[in-house]
Protein backbone atom coordinates (compact mmCIF):
# COMPACT_ATOMS: atom_id res chain seq x y z
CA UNK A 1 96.27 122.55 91.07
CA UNK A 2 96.25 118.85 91.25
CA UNK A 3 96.96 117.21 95.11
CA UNK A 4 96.95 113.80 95.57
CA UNK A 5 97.49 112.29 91.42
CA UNK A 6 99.59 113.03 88.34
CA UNK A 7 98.74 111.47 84.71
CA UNK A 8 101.00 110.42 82.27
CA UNK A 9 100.65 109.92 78.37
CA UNK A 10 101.13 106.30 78.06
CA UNK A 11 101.46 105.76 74.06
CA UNK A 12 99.63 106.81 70.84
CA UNK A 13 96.33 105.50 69.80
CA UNK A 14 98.64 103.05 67.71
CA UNK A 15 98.76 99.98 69.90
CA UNK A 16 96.21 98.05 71.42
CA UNK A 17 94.39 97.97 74.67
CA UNK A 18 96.93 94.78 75.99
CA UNK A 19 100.09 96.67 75.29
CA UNK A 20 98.54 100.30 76.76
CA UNK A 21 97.58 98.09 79.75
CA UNK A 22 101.07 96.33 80.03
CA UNK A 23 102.61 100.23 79.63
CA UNK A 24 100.67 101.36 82.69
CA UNK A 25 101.49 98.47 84.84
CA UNK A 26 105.58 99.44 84.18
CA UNK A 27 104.72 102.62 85.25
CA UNK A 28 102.59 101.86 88.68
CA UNK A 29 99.41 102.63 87.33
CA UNK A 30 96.43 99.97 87.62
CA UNK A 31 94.77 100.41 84.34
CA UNK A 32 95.44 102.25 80.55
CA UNK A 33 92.65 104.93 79.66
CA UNK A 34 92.14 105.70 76.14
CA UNK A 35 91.27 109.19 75.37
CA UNK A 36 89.36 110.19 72.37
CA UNK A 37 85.55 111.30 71.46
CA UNK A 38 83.57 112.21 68.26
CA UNK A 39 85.34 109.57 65.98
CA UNK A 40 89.01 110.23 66.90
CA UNK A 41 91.71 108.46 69.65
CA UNK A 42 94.24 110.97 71.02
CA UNK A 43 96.26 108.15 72.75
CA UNK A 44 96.35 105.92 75.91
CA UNK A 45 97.06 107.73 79.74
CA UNK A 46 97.10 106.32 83.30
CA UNK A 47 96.46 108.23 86.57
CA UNK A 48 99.40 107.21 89.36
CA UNK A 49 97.76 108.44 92.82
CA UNK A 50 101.51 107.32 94.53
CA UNK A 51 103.00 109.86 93.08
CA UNK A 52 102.17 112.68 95.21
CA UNK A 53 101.05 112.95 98.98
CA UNK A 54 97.31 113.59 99.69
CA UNK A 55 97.04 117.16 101.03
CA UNK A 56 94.19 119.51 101.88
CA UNK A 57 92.94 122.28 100.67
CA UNK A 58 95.76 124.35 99.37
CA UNK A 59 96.40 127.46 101.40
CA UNK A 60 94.17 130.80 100.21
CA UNK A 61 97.38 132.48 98.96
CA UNK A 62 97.87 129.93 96.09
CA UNK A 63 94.21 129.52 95.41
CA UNK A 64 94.20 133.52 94.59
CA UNK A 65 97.49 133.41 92.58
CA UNK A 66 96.26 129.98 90.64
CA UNK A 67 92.84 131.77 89.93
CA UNK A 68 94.94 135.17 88.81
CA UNK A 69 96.69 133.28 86.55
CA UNK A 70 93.73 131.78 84.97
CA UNK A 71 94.76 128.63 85.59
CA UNK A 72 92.79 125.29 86.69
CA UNK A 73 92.10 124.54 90.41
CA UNK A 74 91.48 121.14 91.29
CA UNK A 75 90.20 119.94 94.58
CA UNK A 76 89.87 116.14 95.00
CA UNK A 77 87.34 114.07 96.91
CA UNK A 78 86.46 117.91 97.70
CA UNK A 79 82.45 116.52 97.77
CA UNK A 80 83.14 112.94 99.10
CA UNK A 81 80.56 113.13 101.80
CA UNK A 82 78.29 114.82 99.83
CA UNK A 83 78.47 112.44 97.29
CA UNK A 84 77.45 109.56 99.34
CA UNK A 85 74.60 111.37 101.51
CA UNK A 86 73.13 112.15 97.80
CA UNK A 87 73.86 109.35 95.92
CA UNK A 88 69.75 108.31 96.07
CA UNK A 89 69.24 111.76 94.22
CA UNK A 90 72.45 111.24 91.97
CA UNK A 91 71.14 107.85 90.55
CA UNK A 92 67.80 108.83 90.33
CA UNK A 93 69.47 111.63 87.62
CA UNK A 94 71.07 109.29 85.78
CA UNK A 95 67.85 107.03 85.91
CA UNK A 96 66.41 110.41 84.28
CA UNK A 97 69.03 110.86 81.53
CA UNK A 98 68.03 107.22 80.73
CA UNK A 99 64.66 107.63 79.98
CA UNK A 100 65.47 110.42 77.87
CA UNK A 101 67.57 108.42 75.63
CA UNK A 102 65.40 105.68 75.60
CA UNK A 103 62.87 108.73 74.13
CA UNK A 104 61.04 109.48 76.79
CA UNK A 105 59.74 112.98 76.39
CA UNK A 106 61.21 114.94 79.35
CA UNK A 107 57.34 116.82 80.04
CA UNK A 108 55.78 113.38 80.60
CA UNK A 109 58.87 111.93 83.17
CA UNK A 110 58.71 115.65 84.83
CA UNK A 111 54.55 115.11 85.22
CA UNK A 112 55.52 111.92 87.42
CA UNK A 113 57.08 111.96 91.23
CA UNK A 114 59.45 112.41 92.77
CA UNK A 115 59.46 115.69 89.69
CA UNK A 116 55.80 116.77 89.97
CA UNK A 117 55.31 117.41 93.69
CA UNK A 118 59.14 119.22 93.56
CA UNK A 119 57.76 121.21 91.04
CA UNK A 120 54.48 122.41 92.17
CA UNK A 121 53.40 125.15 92.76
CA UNK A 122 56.12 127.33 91.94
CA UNK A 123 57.40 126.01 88.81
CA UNK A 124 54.83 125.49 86.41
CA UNK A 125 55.64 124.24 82.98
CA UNK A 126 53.92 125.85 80.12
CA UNK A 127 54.90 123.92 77.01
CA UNK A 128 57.63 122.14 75.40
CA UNK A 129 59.82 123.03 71.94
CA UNK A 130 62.18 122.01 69.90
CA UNK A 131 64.40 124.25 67.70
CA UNK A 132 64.31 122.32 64.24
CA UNK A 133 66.78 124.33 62.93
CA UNK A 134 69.26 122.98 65.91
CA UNK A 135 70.30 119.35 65.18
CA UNK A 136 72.04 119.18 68.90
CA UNK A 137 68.41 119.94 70.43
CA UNK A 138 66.32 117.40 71.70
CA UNK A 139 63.16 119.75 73.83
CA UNK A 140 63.20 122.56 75.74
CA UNK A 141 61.10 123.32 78.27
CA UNK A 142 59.42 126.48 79.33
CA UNK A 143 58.32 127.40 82.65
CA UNK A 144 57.01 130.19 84.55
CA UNK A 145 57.63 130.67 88.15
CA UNK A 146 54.36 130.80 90.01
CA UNK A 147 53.27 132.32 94.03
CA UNK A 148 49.97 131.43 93.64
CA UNK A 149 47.64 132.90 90.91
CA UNK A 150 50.41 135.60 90.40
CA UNK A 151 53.22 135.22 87.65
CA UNK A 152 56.32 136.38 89.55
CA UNK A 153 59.17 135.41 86.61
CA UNK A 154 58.05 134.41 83.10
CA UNK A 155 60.23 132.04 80.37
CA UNK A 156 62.71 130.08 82.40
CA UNK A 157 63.57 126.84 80.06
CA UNK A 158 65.69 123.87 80.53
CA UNK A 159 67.00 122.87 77.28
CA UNK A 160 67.85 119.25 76.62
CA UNK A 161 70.48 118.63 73.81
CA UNK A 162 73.15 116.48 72.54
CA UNK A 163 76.56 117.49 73.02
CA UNK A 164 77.79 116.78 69.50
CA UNK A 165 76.59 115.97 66.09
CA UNK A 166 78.10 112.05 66.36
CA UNK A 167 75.58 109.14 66.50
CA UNK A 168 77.74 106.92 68.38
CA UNK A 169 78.17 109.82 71.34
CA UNK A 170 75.13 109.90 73.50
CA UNK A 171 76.57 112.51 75.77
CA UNK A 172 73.94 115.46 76.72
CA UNK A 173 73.34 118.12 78.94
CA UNK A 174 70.55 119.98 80.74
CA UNK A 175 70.72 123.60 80.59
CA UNK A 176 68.88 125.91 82.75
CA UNK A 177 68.14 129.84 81.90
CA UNK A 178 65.86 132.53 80.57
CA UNK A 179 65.16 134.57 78.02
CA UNK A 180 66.31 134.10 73.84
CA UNK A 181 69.25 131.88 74.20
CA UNK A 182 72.20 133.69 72.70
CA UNK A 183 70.22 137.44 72.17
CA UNK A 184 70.49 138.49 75.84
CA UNK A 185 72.49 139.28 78.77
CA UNK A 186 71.34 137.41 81.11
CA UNK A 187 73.80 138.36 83.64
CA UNK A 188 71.86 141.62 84.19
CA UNK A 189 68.54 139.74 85.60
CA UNK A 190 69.62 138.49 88.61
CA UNK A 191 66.17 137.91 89.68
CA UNK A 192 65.32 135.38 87.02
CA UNK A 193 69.20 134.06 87.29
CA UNK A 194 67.82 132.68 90.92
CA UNK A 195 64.59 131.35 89.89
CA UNK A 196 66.82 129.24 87.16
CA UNK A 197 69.17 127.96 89.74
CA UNK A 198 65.96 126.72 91.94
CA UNK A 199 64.26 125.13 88.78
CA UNK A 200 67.54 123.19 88.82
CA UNK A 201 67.36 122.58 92.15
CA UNK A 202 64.20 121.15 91.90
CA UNK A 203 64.66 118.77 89.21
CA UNK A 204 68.06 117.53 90.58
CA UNK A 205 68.09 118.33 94.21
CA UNK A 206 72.14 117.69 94.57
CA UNK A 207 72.47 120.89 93.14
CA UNK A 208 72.74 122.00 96.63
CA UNK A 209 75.88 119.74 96.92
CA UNK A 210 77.75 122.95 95.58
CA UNK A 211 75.03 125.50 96.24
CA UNK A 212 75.25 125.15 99.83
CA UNK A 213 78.62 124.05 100.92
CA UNK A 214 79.68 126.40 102.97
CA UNK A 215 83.42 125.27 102.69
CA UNK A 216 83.48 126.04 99.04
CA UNK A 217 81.57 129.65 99.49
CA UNK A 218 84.27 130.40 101.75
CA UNK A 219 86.77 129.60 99.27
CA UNK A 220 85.46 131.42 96.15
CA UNK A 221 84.53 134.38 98.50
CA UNK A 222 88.47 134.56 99.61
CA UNK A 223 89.40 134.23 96.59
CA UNK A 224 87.50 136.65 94.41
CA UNK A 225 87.17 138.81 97.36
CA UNK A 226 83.62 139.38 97.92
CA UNK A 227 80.78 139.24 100.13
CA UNK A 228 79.20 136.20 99.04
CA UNK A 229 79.20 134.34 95.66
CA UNK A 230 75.85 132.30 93.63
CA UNK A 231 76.13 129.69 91.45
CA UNK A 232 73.80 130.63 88.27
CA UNK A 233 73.52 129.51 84.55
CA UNK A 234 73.49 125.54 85.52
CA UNK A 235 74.52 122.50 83.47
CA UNK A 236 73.81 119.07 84.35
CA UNK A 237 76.47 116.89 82.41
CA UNK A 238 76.35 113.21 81.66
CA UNK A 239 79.57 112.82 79.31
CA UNK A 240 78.94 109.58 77.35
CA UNK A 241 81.56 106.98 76.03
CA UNK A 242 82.87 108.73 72.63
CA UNK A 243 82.12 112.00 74.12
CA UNK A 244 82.69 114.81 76.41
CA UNK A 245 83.62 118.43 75.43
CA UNK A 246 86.44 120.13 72.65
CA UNK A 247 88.72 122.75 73.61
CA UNK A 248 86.61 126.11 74.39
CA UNK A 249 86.32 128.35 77.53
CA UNK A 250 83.32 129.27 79.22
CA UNK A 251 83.27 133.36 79.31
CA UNK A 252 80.30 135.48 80.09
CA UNK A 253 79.92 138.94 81.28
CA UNK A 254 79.29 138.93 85.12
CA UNK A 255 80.48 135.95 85.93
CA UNK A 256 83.87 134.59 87.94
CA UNK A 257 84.22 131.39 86.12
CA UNK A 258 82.84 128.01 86.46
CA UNK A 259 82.96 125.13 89.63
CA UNK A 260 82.84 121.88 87.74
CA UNK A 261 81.54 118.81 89.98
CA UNK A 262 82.35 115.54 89.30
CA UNK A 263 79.14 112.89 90.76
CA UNK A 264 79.80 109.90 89.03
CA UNK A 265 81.50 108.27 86.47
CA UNK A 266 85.18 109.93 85.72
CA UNK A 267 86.31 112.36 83.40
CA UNK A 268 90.23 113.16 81.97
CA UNK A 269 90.29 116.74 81.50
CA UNK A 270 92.94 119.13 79.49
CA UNK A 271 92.93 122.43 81.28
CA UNK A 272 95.27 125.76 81.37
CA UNK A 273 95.17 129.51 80.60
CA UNK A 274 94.43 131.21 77.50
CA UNK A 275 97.68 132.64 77.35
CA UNK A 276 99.20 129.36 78.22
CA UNK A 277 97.54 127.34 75.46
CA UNK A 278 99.15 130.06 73.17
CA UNK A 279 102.39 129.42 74.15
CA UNK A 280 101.93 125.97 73.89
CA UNK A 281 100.54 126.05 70.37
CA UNK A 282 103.58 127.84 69.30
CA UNK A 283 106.20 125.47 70.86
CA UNK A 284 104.51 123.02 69.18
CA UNK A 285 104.38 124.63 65.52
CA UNK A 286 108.44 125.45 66.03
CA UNK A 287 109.33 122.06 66.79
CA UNK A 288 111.02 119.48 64.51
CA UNK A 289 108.66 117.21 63.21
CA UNK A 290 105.27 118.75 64.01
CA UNK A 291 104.78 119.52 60.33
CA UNK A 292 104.39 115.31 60.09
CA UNK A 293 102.82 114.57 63.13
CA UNK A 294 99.83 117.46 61.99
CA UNK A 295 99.23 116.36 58.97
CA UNK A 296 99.64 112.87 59.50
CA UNK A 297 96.34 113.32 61.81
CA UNK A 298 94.86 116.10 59.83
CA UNK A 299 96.29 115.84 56.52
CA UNK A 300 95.67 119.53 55.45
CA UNK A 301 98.75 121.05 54.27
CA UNK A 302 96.91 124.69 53.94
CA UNK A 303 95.73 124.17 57.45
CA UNK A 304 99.16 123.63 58.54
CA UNK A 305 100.48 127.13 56.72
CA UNK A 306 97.63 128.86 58.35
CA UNK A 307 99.20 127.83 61.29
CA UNK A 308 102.88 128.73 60.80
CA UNK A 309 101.38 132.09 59.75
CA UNK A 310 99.52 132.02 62.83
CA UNK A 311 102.75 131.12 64.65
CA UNK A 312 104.62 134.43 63.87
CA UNK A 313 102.36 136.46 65.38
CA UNK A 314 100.74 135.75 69.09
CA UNK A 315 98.20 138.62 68.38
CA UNK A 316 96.35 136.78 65.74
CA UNK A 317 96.74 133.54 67.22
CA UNK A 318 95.04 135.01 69.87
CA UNK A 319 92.23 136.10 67.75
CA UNK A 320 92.13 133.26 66.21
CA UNK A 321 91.47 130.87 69.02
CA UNK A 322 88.20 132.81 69.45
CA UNK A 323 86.71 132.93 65.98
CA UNK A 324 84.03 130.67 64.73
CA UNK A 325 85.66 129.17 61.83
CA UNK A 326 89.41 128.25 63.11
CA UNK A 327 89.97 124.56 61.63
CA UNK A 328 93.38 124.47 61.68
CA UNK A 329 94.11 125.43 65.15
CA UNK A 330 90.55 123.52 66.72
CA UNK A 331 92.23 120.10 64.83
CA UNK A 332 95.62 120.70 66.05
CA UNK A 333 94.47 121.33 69.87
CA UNK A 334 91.59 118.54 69.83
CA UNK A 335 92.47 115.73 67.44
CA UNK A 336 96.90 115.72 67.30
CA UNK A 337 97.86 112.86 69.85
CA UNK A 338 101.43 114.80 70.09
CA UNK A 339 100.23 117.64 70.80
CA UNK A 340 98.08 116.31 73.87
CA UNK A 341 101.13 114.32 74.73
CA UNK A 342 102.87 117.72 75.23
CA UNK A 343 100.14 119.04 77.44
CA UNK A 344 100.11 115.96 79.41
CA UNK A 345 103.68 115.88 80.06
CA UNK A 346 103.76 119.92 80.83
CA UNK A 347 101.17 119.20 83.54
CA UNK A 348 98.20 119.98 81.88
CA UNK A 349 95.64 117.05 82.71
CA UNK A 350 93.57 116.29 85.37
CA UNK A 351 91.66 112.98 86.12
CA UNK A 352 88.45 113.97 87.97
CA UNK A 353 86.54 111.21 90.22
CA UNK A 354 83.33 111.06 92.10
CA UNK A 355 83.53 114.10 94.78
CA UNK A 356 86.71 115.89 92.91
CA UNK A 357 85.61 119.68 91.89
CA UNK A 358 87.70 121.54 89.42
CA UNK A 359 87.48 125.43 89.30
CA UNK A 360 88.01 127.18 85.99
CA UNK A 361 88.41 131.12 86.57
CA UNK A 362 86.74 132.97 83.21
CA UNK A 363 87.59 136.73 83.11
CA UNK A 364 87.19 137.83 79.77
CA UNK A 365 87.75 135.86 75.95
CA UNK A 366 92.01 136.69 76.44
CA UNK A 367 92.15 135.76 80.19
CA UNK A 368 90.26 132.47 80.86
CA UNK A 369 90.74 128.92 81.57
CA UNK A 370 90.30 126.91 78.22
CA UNK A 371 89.40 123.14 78.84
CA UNK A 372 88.68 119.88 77.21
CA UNK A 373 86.70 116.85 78.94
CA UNK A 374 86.70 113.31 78.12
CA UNK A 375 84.17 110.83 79.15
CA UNK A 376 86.67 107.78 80.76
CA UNK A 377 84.31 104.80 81.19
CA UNK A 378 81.77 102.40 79.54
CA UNK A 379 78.92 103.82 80.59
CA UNK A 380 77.69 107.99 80.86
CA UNK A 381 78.80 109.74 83.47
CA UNK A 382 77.35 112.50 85.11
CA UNK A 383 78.65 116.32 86.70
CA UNK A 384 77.35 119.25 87.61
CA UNK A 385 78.61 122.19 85.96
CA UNK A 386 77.93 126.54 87.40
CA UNK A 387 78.81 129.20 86.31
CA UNK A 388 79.98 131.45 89.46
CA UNK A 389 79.02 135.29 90.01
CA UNK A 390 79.52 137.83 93.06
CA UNK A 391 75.69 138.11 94.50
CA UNK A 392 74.99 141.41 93.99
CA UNK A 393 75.32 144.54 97.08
């Protein structure tokens, strides 16, 4: 649910940065932004704020039925004050995610204030790691959660990695959790859930700019219809130039769905339902001319069969969608400017600035919020990104 901006598809990656620019400016925007990451160009959009008035919070009726429907909710300058009273903390993160790319290892920036004395005594880190058989990985770090001499929560980790396998996209992430990444539920230790989200807290202390705004635990708790809500399973994003995230959604058993916080930087976004992206997908198969425009991208006539097989029946497509090896339908929804110039023009993209929040609702793999994330600027951005559960009666 977008409030105060629409974006429009300006042109294909065809033309050049003068004529995008000359585009917007017919249309009232200031500026052309080129979309694209890992290698490809999907094409040239413009965010018009004139469009629309600037409301408020939308009502708590149509926050329920937007989140039923598994469908984005978007919530500019949401954080705007928050962003400002913690802008100190927010630059000294992406001061941080500096030194890390300038190969810094993490353990040795972490040793050093403003880290060590945030850190100590409860979180004490035990070693570092790195997963050679992960090429995204760059260290992980264990921890064990201290009160005193006694051991009160053992293997928390934040794991640094690269979003993608590109050399020319810098974008990573910091990942807090427990346990075997991958092998458990982690859901169903709440305890050590908690401990995660304070070693996050305590390496990038605007965490609490969602953690404990009271406005947006209101919101979530009226809309989900609970008690009281946590935010668990914490990413801190910086989205580089040539990077961001493909087309996935963000399911895990236990938890609501995902509050996405913008901090600096901008981001375009592609966001809608499951079910919605389905429909989509097929419009787009059944339509004159798609066969070109696929393969002129693509150029993979088997793919495209695959997916006028897969256009027949909405069951498999379904499936599809979800399965590890699903070329034809990842290149068609990632890397076809047409078809993101039909998702634009349904409605289906979202500029996010400093202090904007978007809410992705994640029920299970055939009812969630599938979503896309480009990286809009020169420079890395950064966001903080939570999964949201129902704290447990």
């Amino acid at each position: 649910m977008n409030t105060d901006q629409t974006v429009i598809y300006l042109a294909s990656p065809n033309i050049d940065e003068t004529s995008a620019n000359h585009l917007a400016k017919q249309s009232g925007a200031s500026e052309a932004l080129a979309i694209g990451r890992r290698g490809y160009h999907v094409g040239w959009i413009a965010e018009q704020t004139s469009k629309l008035p600037v409301l408020s919070t939308p009502p708590g009726d149509s926050l329920k039925a937007q989140w039923q429907a598994m469908g984005p909710i978007v919530l500019n300058q949401f954080f705007k004050s928050d962003i400002d009273r913690f802008q100190a903390q927010i630059n000294q993160a992406q001061s941080l995610s500096e030194n890390i790319l300038d190969d810094i290892p993490c353990d040795e920036l972490l040793s050093e204030e403003p880290y060590a004395s945030r850190l100590s005594p409860k979180f004490e880190l035990l070693a570092t790691s790195c997963n050679e058989a992960d090429n995204q990985e760059i260290e992980t770090l264990d921890f064990d959660v201290m009160n005193g001499d006694e051991v009160v929560a053992e293997n928390l980790w934040v794991k640094l990695s690269w979003l993608s396998f590109m050399e020319e996209d810098s974008s990573l992430r910091f990942r807090f959790s427990f346990g075997m990444p991958g092998y458990e539920d982690v859901a169903a230790d709440y305890a050590r859930q908690c401990y995660a989200a304070e070693l996050t807290e305590a390496i990038f202390p605007h965490s609490s700019i969602i953690s404990d705004n009271k406005a947006l635990q209101s919101l979530l708790c009226n809309t989900l219809n609970v008690k009281q809500v946590d935010y668990v399973e914490r990413i801190i994003y910086f989205n580089a130039p040539h990077g961001g995230a493909q087309f996935h959604q963000d399911v895990e058993r236990g938890h609501s769905g995902v509050v996405f916080a913008q901090m600096y930087g901008r981001t375009a976004w592609l966001a809608l339902a499951k079910q919605q992206l389905i429909e989509e997908i097929i419009e787009f198969i059944t339509t004159e001319g798609a066969e070109a425009n696929y393969l002129a991208t693509v150029n993979d006539t088997p793919a495209w069969q695959i997916l006028l097989e897969m256009s027949k029946d909405r069951g498999k497509l379904n499936t599809f969608l979800d399965e590890f090896d699903n070329e034809p339908v990842e290149s068609l929804i990632n890397r076809v400017p047409e078809f993101t110039n039909q998702l634009i023009n349904k409605g289906f993209s979202f500029i996010l600035n400093p202090g904007d929040v978007i809410l992705l609702p994640q029920h299970d793999k055939d009812n969630c919020c599938w979503h896309s994330v480009f990286c809009l600027d020169s420079h890395p951005g950064q966001a903080l990104s939570f999964a949201i559960r129902a704290t447990p009666q």
